[in-house]
C-alpha atoms as a PDB file:
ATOM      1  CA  UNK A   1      37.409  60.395 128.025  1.00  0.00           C
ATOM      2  CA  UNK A   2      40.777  59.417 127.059  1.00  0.00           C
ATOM      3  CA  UNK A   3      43.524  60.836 124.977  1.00  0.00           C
ATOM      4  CA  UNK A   4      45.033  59.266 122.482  1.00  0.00           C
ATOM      5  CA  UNK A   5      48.510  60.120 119.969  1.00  0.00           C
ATOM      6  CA  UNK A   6      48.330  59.522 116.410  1.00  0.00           C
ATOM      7  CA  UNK A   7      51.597  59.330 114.321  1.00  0.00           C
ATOM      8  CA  UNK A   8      51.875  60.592 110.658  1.00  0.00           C
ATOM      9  CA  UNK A   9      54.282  60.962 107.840  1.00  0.00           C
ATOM     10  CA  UNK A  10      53.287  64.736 106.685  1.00  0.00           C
ATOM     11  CA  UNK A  11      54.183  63.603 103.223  1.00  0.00           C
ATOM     12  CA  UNK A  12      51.900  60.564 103.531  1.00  0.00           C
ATOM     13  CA  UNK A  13      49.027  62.413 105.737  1.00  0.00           C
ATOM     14  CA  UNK A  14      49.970  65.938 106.866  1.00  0.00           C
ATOM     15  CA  UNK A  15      48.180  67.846 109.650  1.00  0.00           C
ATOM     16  CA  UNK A  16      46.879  70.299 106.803  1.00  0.00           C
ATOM     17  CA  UNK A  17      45.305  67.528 104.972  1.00  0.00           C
ATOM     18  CA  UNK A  18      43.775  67.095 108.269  1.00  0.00           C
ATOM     19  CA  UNK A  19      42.176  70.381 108.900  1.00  0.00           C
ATOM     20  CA  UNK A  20      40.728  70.579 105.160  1.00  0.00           C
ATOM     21  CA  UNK A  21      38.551  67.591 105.547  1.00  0.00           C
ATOM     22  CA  UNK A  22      36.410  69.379 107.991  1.00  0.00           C
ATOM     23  CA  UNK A  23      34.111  68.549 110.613  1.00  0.00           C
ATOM     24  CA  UNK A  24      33.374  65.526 108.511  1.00  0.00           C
ATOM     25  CA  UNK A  25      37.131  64.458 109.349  1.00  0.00           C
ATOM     26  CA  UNK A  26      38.527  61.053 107.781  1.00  0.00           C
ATOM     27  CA  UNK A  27      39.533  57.770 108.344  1.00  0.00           C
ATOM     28  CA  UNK A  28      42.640  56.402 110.236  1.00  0.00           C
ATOM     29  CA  UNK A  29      43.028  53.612 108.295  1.00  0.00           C
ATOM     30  CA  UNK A  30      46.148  51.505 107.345  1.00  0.00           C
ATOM     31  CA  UNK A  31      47.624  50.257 111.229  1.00  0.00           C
ATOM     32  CA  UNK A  32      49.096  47.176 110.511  1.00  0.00           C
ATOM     33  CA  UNK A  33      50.370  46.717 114.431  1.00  0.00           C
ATOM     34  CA  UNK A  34      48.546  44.799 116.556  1.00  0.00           C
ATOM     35  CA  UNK A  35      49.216  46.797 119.688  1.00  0.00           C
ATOM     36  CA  UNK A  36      48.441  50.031 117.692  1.00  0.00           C
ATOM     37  CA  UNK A  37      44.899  48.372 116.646  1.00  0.00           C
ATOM     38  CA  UNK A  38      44.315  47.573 120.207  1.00  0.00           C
ATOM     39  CA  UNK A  39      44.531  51.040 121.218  1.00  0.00           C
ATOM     40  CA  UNK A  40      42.316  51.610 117.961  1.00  0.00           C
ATOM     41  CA  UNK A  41      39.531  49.281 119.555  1.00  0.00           C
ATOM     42  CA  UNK A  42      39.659  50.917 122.551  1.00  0.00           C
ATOM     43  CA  UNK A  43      38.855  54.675 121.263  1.00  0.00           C
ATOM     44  CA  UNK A  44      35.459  55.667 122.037  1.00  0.00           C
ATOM     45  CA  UNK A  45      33.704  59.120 120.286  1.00  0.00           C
ATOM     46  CA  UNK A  46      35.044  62.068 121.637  1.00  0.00           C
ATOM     47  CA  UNK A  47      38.064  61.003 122.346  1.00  0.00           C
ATOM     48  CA  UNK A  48      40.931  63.549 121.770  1.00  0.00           C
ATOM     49  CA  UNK A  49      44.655  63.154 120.511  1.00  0.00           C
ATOM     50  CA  UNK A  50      47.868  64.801 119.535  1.00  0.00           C
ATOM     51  CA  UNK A  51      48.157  65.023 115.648  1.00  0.00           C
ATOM     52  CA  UNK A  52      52.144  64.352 115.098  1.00  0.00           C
ATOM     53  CA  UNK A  53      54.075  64.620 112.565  1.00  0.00           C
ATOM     54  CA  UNK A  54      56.871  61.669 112.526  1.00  0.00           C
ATOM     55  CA  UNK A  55      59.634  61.666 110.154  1.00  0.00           C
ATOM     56  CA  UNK A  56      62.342  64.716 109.929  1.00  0.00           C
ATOM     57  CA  UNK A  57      59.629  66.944 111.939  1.00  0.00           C
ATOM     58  CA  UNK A  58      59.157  64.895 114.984  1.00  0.00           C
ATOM     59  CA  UNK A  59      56.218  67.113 117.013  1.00  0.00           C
ATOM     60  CA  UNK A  60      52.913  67.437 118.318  1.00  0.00           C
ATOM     61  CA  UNK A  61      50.821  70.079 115.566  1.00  0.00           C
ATOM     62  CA  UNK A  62      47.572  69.754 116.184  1.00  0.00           C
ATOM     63  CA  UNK A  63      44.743  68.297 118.310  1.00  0.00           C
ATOM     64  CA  UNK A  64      41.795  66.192 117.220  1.00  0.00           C
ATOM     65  CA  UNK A  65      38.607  64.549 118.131  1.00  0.00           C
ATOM     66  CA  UNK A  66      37.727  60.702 117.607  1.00  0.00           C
ATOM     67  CA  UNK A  67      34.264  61.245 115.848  1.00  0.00           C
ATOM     68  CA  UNK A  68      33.676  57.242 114.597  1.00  0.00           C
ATOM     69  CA  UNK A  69      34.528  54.197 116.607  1.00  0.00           C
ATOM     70  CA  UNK A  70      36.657  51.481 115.623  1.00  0.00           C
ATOM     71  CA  UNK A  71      35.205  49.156 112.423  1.00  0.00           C
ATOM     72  CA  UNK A  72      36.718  46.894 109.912  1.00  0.00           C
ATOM     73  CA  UNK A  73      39.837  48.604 107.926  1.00  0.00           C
ATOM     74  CA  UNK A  74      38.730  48.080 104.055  1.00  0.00           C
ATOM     75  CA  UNK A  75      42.125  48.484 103.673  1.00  0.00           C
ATOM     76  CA  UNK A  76      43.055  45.446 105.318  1.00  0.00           C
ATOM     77  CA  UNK A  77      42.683  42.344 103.207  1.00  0.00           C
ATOM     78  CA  UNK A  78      42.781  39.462 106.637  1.00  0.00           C
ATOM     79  CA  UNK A  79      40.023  40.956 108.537  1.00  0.00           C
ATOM     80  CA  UNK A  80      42.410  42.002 111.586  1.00  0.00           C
ATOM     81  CA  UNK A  81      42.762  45.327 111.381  1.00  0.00           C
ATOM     82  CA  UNK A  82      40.063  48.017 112.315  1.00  0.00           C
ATOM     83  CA  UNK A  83      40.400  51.964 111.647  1.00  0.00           C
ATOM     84  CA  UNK A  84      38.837  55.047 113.301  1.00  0.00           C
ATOM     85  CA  UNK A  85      37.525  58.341 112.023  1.00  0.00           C
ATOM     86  CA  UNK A  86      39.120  61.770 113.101  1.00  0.00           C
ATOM     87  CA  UNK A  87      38.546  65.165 112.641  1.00  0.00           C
ATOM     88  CA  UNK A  88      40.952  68.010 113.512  1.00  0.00           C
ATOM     89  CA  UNK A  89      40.218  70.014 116.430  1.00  0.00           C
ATOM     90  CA  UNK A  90      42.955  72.526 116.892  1.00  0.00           C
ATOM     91  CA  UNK A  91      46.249  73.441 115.891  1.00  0.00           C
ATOM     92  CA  UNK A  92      49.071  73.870 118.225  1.00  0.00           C
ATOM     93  CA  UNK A  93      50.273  77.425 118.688  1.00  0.00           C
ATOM     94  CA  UNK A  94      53.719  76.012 119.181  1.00  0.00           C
ATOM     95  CA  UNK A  95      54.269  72.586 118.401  1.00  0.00           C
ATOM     96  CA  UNK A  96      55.946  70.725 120.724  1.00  0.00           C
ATOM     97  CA  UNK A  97      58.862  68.846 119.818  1.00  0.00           C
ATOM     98  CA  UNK A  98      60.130  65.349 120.389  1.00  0.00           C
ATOM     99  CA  UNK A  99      63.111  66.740 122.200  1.00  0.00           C
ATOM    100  CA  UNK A 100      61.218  68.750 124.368  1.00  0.00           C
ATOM    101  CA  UNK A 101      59.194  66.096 125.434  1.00  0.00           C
ATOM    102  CA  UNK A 102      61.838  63.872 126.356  1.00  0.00           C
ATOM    103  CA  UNK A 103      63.909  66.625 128.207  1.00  0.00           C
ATOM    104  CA  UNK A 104      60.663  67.129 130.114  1.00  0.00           C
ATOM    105  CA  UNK A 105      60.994  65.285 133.994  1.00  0.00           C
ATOM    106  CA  UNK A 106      56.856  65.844 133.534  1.00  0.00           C
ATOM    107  CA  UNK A 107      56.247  63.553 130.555  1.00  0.00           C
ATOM    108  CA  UNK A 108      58.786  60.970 132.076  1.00  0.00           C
ATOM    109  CA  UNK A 109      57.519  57.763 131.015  1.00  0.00           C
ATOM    110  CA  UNK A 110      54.875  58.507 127.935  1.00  0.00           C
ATOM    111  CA  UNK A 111      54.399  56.212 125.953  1.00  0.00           C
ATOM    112  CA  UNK A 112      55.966  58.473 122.875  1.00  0.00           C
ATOM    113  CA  UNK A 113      59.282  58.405 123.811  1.00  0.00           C
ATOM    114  CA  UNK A 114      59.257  54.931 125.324  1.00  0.00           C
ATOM    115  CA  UNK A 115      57.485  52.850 122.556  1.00  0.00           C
ATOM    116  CA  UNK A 116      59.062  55.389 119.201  1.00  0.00           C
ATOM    117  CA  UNK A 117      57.885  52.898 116.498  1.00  0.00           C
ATOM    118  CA  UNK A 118      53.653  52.606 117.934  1.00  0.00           C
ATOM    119  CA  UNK A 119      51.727  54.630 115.899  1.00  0.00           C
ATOM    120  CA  UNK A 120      49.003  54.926 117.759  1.00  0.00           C
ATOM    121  CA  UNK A 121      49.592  55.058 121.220  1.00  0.00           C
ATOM    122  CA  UNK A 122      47.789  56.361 124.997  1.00  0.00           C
ATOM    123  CA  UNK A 123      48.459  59.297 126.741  1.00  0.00           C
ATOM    124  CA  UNK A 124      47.981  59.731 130.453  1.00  0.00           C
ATOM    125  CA  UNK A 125      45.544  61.855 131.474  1.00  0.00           C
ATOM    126  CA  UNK A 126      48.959  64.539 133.500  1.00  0.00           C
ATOM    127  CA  UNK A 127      50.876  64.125 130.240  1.00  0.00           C
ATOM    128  CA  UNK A 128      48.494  65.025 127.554  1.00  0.00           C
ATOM    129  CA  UNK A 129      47.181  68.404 129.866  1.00  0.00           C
ATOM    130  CA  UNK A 130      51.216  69.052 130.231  1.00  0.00           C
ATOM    131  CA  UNK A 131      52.082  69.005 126.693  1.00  0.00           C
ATOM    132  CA  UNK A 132      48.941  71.199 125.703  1.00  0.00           C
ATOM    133  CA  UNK A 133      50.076  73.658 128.466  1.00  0.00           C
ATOM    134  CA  UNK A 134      53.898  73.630 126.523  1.00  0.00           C
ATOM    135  CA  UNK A 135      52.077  73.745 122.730  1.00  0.00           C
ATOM    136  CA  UNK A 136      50.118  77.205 124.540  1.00  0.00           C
ATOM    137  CA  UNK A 137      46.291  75.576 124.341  1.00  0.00           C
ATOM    138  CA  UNK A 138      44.444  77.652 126.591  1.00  0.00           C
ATOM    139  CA  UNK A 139      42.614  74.810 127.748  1.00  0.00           C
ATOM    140  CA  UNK A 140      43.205  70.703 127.809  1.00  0.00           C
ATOM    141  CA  UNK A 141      39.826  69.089 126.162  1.00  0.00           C
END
């Protein structure tokens, strides 16, 4: 399994939005960069990821669960761009910041803080149990 972050304007997508679609979850559709649609091709079911809310917020809310591989983006009038389908799994007890994660000596490196434009982006294996240990998840899926 691997983990995964997915970046969102909450005024475009917000992590409530989210959680109301349900186990049926919805489409990540719209990535227009080709390294972000890489990472989108490589996503297999039941993969996980951070939910985070970009913009003035700037955290990790919630965590959720790729439930359909990558496929053609409708949305995407050349063909080149493919979209995934998520579904929310949990929200963060305390959201973790992008301050905190770049003060952390942990999460040196991740990709978050390195690459701040990627919207969808990989998260080692250490980081993504570390930051669900600092958002107070009981338990890393």
């Amino acid at each position: 399994m691997a983990h995964w972050l997915f970046k969102s304007e909450p005024e475009s997508w917000s992590w409530a939005q989210q959680v109301a679609k349900g186990a049926k979850g919805t489409d990540w559709d719209g990535v227009r960069n080709h390294t972000a649609a890489q990472n989108l091709k490589a996503m297999k079911v039941g993969d996980t990821g951070f939910f985070y809310h970009s913009g003035e917020e700037r955290r990790i809310v919630g965590l959720v669960e790729v439930i359909k591989p990558a496929r053609p983006d409708p949305s995407d009038e050349t063909g080149k761009f493919v979209m995934v389908s998520l579904k929310a799994l949990e929200a963060f007890p305390e959201p973790v910041t992008l301050a905190a994660i770049k003060a952390d000596p942990k999460l040196a490196g991740i990709a978050l803080a390195r690459l701040p434009r990627l919207s969808v982006s990989p998260v080692e294996p250490a980081h993504f149990a570390h930051i669900c240990k600092l958002g107070g998840l009981k338990q890393a899926r």
